[in-house]
N, C-alpha and C. Protein backbone atom coordinates (compact mmCIF):
# COMPACT_ATOMS: atom_id res chain seq x y z
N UNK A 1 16.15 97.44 -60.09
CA UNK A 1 14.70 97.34 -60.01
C UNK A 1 14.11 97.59 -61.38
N UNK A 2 13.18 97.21 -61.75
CA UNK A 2 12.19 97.35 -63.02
C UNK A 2 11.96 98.44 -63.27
N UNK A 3 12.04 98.67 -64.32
CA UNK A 3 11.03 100.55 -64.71
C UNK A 3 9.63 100.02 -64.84
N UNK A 4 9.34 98.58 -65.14
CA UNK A 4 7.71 98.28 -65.12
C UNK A 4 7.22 98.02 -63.70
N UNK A 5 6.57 99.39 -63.42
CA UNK A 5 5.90 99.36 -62.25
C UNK A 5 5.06 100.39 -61.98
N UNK A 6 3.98 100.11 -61.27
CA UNK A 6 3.08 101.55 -61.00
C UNK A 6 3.40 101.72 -59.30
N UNK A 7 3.58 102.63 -59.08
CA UNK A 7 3.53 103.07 -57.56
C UNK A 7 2.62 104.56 -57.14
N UNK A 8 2.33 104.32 -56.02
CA UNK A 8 1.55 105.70 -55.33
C UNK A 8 2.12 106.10 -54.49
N UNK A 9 3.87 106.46 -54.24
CA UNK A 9 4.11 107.08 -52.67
C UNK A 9 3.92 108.36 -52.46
N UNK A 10 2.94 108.66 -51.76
CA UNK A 10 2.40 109.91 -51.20
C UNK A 10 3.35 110.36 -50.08
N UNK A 11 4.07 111.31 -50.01
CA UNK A 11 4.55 111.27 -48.24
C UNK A 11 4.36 112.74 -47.55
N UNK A 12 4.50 112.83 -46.98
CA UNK A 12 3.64 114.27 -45.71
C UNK A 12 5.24 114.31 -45.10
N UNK A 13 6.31 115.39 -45.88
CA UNK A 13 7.64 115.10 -44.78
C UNK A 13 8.13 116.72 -43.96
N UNK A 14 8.36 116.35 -42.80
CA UNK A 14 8.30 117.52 -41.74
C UNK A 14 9.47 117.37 -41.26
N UNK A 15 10.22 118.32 -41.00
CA UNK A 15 11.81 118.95 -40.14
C UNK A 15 11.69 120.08 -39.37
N UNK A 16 12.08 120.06 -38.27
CA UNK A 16 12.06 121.38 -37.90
C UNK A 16 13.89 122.45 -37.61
N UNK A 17 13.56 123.43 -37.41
CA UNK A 17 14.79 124.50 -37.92
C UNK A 17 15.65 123.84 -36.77
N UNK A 18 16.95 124.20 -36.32
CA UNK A 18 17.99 124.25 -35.35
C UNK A 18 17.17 124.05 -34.19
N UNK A 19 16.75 123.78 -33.21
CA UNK A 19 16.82 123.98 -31.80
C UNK A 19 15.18 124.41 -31.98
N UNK A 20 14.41 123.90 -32.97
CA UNK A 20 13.43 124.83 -33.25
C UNK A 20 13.29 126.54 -33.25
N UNK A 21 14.33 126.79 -33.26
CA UNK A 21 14.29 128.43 -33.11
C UNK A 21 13.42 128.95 -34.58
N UNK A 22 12.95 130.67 -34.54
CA UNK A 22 12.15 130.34 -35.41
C UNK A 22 13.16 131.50 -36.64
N UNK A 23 13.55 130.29 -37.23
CA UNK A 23 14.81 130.64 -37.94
C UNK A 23 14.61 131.22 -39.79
N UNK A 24 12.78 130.60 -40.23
CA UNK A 24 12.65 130.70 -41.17
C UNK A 24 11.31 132.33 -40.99
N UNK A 25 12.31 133.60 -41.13
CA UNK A 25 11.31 135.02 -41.54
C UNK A 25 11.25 135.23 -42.85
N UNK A 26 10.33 136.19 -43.02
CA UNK A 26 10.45 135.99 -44.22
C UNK A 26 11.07 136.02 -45.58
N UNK A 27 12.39 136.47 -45.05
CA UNK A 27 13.21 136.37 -46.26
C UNK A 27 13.80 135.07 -46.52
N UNK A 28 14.20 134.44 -45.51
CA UNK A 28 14.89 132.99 -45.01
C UNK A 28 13.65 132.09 -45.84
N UNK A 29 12.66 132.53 -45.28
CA UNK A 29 11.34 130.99 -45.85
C UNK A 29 11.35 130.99 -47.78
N UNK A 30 11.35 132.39 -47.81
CA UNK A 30 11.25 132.68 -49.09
C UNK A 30 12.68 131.66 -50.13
N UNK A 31 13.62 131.95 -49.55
CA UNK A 31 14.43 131.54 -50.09
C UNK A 31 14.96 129.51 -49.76
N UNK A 32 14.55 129.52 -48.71
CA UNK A 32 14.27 128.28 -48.23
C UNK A 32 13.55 127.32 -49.47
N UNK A 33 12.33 127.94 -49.68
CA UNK A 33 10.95 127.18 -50.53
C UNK A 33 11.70 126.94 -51.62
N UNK A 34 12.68 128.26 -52.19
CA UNK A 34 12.96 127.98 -53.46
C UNK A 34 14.04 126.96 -53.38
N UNK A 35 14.81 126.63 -52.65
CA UNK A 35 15.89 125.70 -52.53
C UNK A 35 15.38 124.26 -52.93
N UNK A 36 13.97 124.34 -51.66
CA UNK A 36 13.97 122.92 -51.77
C UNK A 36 13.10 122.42 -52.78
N UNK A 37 12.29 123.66 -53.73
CA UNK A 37 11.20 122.94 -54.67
C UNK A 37 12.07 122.74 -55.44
N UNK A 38 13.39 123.53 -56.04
CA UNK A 38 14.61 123.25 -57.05
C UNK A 38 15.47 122.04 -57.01
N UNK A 39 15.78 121.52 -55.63
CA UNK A 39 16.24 120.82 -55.47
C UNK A 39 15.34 119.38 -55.64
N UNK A 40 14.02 119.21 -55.52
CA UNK A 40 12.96 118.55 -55.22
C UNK A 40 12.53 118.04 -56.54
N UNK A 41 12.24 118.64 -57.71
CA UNK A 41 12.48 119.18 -58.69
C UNK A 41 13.29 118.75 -59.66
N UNK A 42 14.64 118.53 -59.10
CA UNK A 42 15.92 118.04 -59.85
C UNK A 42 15.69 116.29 -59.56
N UNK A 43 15.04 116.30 -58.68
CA UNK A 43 15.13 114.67 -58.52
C UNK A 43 14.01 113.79 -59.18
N UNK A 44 14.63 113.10 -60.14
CA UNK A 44 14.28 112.24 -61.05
C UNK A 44 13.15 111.30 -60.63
N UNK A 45 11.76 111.59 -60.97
CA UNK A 45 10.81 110.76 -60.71
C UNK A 45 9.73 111.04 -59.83
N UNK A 46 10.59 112.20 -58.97
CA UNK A 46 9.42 113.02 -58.08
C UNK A 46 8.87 114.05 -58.12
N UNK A 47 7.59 113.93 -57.70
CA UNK A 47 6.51 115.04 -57.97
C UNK A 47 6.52 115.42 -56.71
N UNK A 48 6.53 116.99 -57.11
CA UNK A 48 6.30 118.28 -55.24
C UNK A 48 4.43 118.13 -55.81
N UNK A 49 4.19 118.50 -54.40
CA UNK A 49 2.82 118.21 -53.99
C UNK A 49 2.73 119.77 -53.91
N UNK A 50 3.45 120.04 -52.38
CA UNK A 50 2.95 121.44 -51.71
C UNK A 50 4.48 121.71 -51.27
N UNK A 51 5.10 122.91 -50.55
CA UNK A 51 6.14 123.23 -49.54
C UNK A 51 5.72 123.91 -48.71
N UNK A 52 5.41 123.92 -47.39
CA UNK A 52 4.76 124.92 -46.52
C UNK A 52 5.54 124.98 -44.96
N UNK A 53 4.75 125.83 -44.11
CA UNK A 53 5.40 125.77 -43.08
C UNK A 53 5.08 126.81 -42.08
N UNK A 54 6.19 126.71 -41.03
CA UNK A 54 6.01 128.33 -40.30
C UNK A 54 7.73 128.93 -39.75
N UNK A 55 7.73 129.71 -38.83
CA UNK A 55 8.83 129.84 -38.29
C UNK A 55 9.98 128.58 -38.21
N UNK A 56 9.13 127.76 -37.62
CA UNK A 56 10.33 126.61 -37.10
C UNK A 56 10.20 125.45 -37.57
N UNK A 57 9.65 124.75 -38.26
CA UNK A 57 9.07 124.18 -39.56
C UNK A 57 9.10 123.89 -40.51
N UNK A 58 9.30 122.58 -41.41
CA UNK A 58 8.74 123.03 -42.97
C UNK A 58 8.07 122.02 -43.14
N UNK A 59 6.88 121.55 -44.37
CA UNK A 59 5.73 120.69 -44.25
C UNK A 59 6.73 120.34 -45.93
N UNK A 60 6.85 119.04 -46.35
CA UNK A 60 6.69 119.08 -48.04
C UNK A 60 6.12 118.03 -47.89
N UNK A 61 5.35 118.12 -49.23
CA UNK A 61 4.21 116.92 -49.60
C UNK A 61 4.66 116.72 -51.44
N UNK A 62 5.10 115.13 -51.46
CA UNK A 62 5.76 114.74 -52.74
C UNK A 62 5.03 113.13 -52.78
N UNK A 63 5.32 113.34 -54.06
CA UNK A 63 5.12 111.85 -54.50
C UNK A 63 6.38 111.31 -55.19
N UNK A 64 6.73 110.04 -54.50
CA UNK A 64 7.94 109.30 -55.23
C UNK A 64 7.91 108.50 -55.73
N UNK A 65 9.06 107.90 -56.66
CA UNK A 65 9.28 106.56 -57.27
C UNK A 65 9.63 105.51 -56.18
N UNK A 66 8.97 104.17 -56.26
CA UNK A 66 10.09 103.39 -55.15
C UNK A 66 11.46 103.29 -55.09
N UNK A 67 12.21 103.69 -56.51
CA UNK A 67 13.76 102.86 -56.52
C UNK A 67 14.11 104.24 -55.21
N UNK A 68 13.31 105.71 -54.89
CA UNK A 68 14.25 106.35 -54.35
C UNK A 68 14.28 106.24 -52.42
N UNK A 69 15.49 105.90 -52.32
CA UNK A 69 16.03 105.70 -50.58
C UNK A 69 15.73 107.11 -49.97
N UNK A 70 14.79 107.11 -48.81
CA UNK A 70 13.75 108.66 -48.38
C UNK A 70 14.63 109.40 -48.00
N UNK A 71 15.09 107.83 -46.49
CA UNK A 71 16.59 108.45 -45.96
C UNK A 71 17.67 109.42 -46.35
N UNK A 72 18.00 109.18 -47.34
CA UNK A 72 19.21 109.74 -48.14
C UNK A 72 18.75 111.07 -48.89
N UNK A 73 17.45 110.55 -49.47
CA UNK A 73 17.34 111.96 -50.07
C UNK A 73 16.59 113.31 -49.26
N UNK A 74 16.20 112.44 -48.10
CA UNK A 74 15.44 113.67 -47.24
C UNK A 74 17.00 114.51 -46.76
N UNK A 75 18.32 113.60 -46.49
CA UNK A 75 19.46 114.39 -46.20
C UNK A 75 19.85 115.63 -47.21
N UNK A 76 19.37 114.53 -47.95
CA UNK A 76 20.25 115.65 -49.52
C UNK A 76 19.73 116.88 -49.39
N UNK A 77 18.39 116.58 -49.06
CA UNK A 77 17.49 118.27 -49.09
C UNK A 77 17.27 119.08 -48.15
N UNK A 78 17.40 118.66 -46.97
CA UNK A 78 17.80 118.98 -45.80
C UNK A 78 19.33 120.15 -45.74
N UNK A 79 20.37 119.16 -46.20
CA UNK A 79 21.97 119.64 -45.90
C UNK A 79 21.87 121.08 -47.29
N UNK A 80 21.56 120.21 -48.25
CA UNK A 80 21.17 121.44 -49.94
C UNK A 80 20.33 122.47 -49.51
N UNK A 81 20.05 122.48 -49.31
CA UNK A 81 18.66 123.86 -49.01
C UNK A 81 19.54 124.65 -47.81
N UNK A 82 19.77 124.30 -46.81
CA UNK A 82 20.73 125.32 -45.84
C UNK A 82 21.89 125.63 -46.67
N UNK A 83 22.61 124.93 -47.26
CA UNK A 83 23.86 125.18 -48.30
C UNK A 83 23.61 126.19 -49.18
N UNK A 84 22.46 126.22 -50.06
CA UNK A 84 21.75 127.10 -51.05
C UNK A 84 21.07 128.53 -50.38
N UNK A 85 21.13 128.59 -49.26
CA UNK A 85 20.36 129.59 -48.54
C UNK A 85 21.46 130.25 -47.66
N UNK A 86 22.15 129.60 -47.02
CA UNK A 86 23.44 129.96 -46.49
C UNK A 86 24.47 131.11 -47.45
N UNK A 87 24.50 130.27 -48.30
CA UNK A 87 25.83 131.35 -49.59
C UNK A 87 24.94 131.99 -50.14
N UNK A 88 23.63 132.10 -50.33
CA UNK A 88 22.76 133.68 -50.78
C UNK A 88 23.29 134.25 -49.97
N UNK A 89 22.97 133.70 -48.72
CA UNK A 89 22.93 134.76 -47.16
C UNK A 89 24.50 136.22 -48.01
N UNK A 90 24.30 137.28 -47.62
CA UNK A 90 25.30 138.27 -47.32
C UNK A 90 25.91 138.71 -45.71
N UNK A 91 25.47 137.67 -44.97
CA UNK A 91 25.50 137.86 -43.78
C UNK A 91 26.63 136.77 -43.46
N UNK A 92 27.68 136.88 -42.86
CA UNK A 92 28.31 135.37 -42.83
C UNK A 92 28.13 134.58 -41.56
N UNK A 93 27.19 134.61 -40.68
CA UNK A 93 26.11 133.63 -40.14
C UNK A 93 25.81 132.93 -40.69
N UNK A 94 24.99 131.46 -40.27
CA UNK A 94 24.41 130.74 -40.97
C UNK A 94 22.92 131.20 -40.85
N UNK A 95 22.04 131.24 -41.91
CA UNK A 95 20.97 132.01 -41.55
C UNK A 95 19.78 130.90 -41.49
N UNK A 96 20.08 129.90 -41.83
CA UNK A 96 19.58 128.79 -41.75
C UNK A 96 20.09 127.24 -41.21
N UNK A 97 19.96 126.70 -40.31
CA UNK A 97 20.38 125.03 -39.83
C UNK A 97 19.03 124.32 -39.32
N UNK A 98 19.16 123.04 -39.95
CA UNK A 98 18.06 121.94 -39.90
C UNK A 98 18.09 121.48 -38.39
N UNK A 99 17.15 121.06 -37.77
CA UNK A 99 17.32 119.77 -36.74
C UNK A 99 18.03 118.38 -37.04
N UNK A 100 18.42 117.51 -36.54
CA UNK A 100 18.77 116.61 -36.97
C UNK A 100 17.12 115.78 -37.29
N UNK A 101 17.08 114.88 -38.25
CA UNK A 101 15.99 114.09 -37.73
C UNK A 101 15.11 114.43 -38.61
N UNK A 102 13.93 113.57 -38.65
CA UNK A 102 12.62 114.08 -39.27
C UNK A 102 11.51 113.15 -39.28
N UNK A 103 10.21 113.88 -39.86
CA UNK A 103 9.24 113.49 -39.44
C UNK A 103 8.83 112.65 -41.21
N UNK A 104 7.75 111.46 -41.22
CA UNK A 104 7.31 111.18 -43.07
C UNK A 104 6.05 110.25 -42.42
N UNK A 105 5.46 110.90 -43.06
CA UNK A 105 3.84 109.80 -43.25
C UNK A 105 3.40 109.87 -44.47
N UNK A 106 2.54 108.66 -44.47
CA UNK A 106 1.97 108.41 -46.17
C UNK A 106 1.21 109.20 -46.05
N UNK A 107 0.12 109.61 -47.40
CA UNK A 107 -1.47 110.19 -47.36
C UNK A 107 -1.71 109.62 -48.83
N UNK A 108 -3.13 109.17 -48.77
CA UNK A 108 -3.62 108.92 -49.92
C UNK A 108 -4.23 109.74 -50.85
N UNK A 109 -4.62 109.43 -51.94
CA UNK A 109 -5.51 110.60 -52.91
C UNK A 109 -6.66 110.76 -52.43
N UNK A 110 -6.98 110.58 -51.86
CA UNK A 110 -7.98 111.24 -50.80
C UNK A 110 -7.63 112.61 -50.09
N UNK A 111 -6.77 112.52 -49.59
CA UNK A 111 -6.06 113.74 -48.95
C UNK A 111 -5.17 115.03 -50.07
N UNK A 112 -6.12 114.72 -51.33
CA UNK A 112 -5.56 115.05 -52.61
C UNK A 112 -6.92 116.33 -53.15
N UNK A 113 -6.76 117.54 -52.99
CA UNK A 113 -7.66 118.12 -54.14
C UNK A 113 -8.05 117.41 -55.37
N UNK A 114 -9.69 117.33 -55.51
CA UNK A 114 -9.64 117.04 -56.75
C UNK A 114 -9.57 117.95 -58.05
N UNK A 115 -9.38 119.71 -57.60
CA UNK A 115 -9.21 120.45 -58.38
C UNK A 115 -7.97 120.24 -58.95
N UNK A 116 -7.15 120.22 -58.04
CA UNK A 116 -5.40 120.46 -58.59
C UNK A 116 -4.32 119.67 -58.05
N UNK A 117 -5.35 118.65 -57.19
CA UNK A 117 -3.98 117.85 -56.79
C UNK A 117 -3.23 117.83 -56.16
N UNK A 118 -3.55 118.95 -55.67
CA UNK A 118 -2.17 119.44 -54.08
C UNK A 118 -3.44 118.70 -52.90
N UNK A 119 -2.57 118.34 -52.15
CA UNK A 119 -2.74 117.77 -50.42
C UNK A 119 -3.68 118.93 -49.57
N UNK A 120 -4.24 118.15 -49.03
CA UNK A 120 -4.63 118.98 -48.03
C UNK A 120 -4.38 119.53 -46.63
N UNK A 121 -3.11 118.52 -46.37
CA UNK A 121 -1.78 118.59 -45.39
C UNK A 121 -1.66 119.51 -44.74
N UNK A 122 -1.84 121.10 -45.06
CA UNK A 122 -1.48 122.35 -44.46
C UNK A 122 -2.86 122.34 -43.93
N UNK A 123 -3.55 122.49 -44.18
CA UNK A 123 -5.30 122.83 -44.09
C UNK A 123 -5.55 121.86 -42.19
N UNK A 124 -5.65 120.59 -42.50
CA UNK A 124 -5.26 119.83 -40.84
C UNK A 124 -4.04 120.22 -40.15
N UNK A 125 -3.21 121.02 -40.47
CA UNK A 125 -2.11 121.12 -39.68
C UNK A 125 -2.28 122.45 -39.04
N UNK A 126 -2.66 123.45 -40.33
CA UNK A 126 -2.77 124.96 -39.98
C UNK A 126 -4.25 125.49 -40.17
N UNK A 127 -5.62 124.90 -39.59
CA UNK A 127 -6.71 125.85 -39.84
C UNK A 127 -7.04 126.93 -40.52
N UNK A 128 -7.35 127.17 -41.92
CA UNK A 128 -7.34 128.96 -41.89
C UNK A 128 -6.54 129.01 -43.31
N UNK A 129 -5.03 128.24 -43.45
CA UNK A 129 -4.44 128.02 -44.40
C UNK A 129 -5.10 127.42 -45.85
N UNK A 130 -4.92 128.25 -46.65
CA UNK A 130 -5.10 127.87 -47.55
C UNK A 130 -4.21 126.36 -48.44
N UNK A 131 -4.71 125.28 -48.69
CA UNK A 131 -3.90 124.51 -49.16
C UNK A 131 -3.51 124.47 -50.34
N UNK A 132 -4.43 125.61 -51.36
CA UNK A 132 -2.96 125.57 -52.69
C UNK A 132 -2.65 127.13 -52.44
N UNK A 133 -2.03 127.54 -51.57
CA UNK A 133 -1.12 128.57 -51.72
C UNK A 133 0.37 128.57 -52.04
N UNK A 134 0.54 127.42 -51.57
CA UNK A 134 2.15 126.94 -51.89
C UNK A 134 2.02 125.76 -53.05
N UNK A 135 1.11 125.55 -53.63
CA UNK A 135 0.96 124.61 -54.36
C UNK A 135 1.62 124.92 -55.91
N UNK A 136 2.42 123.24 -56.52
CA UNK A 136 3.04 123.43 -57.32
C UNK A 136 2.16 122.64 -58.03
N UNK A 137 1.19 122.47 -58.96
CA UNK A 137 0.58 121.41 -59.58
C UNK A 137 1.34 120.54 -60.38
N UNK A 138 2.03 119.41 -60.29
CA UNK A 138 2.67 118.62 -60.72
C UNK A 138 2.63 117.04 -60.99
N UNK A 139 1.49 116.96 -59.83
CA UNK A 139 1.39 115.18 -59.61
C UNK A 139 0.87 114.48 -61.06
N UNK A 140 1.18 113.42 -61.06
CA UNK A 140 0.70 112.39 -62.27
C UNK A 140 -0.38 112.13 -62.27
C-alpha cells in the first residue's frame, strides 16, 4: 500500500474480562492500562486516544493507519496484555483472561475534545466519568 495517504480511523474498541467476571481491581486494571497503552504505543502508526473501563471491561479509543489488520492486532493486545500482567502477577493464577471476541466502532472528531483530543467515549458510556482522566494526548 502507499505511504501517500491521509486517513481518519477513529475506533471505540471494547472486550470484556473471562466470563465477564470482574477480574480487573485495582491492582489488575492498573497494570492492565499499562500493558496495553505500551503495547498500543509500540505499534507503528497508532495513536491511543483514551484506555478506560470497569471491573469487567476495557474501553480503548485509538486512531489507526489503514495498512493495519484490527483483527490481528486487537489479538495481539488482547493475548499481550494478559501475558504482561500474568508474569508481573506473584501469584501463579492467571490474574487476568480476555473473553474471546470483541466489540469496534468508528467515532468521528466530533466525538473528539477540542481541548486535548481525547474522545468522549467514557463520558456516554459512564455518566459522571471524567473523559480525560485516562487520557494520553497523542492524536495528530
Amino acid at each position: 500500500m502507499s505511504r501517500n495517504y491521509y486517513s481518519e480511523i477513529n475506533l471505540h474498541l471494547v472486550w470484556h474480562t473471562k466470563q465477564s467476571l470482574p477480574l480487573l481491581n485495582p491492582d489488575v486494571k492498573k497494570a492492565a492500562y499499562a500493558a496495553l497503552e505500551s503495547r498500543i504505543r509500540a505499534t507503528d502508526g497508532v495513536y491511543l486516544h483514551q484506555v478506560g473501563g470497569i471491573e469487567n471491561h476495557v474501553h480503548v479509543a485509538v486512531t489507526i493507519p489503514p495498512t493495519l489488520l484490527i483483527s490481528d492486532w486487537i489479538g495481539k493486545l488482547k493475548g499481550g496484555s494478559s501475558h504482561d500482567v500474568n508474569q508481573q502477577s506473584m501469584n501463579r493464577d492467571k490474574q487476568l483472561q480476555w473473553q474471546a471476541g470483541y466489540g469496534v466502532v468508528s467515532f468521528g472528531k466530533q466525538a473528539r475534545s477540542p481541548v486535548n483530543g481525547a474522545p468522549q467515549l467514557m463520558c456516554a458510556v459512564y455518566p459522571g466519568v471524567n473523559a480525560g482522566a485516562n487520557t494520553r494526548n497523542e492524536a495528530p
